[in-house]
Protein backbone atom coordinates (compact mmCIF):
# COMPACT_ATOMS: atom_id res chain seq x y z
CA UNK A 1 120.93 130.72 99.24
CA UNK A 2 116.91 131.24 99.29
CA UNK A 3 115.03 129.51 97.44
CA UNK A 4 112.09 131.78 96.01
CA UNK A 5 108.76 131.08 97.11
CA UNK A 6 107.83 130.89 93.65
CA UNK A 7 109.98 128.09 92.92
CA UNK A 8 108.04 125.79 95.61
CA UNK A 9 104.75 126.96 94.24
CA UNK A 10 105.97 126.02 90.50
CA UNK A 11 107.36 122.86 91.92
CA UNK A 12 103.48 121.69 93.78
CA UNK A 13 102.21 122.80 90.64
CA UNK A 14 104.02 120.95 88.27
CA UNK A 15 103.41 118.19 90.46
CA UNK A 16 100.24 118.50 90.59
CA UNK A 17 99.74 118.60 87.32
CA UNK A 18 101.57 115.32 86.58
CA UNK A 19 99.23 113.79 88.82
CA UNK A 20 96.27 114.78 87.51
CA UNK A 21 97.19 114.51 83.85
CA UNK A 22 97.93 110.88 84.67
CA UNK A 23 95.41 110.18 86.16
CA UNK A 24 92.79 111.55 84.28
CA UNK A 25 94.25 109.42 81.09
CA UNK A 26 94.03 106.62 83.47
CA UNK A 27 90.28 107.14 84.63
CA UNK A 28 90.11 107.88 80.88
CA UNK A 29 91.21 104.86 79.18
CA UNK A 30 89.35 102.99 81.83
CA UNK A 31 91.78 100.06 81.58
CA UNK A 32 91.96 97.85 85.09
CA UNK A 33 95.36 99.21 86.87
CA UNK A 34 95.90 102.49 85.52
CA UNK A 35 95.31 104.72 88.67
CA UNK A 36 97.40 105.93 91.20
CA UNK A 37 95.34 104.03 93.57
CA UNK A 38 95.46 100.42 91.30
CA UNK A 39 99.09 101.14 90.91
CA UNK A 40 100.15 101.34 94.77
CA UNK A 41 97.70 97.89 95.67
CA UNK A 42 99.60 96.25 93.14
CA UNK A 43 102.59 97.69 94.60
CA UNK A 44 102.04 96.86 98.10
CA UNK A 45 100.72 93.33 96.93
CA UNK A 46 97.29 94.20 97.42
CA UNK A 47 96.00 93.51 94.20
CA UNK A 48 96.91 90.74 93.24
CA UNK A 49 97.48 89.24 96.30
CA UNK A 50 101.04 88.21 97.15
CA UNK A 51 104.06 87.83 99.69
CA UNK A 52 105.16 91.23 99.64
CA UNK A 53 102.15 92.74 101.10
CA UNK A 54 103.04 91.15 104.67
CA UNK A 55 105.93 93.25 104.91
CA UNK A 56 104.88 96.67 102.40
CA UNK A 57 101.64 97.37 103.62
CA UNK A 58 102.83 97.56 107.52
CA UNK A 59 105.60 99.40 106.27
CA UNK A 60 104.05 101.85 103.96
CA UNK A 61 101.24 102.44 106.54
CA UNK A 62 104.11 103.10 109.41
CA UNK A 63 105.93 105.33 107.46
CA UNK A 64 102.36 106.87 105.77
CA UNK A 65 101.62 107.60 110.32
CA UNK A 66 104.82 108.94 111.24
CA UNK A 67 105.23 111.29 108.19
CA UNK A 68 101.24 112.93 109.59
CA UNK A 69 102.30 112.60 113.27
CA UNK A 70 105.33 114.87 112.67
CA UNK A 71 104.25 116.98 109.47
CA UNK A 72 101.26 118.19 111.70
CA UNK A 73 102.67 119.91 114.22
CA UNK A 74 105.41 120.82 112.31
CA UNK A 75 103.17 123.50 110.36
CA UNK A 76 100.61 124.16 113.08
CA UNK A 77 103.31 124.86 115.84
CA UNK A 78 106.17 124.86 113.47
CA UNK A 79 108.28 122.54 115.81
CA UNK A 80 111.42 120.86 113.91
């Protein structure tokens, strides 16, 4: 089975769209935490500060590096 091309360009859409719907209620409402941004520091321990980030933010930026390092080349020189 195919899938469409459509279907991936309704699926970054809606995506898309969930993002910035959220996101502009967040920067909206203006309340401390609401952002995509506020929401992964307090995630990662950031924001407040706590255990967790010793171990989430080398983590998240690892697997943040590797995902680049091979999506890159993957389009450009479609390898893998």
């Amino acid at each position: 089975m195919t899938i469409p091309e459509w279907a991936w360009i309704a699926w970054l859409a809606i995506a898309g769209a969930g993002f910035a719907i959220l996101e502009t209620i967040a920067l909206a409402n203006r309340r401390k935490g609401d952002t995509l941004s506020e929401r992964t520091r307090a995630w990662l321990g950031i924001t407040p500060p706590n255990a967790r980030r010793r171990v989430a933010v080398p983590v998240f930026a690892s697997v943040l590096i590797l995902f680049v390092v091979w999506f890159l080349p993957h389009i450009i020189f479609d390898i893998l």
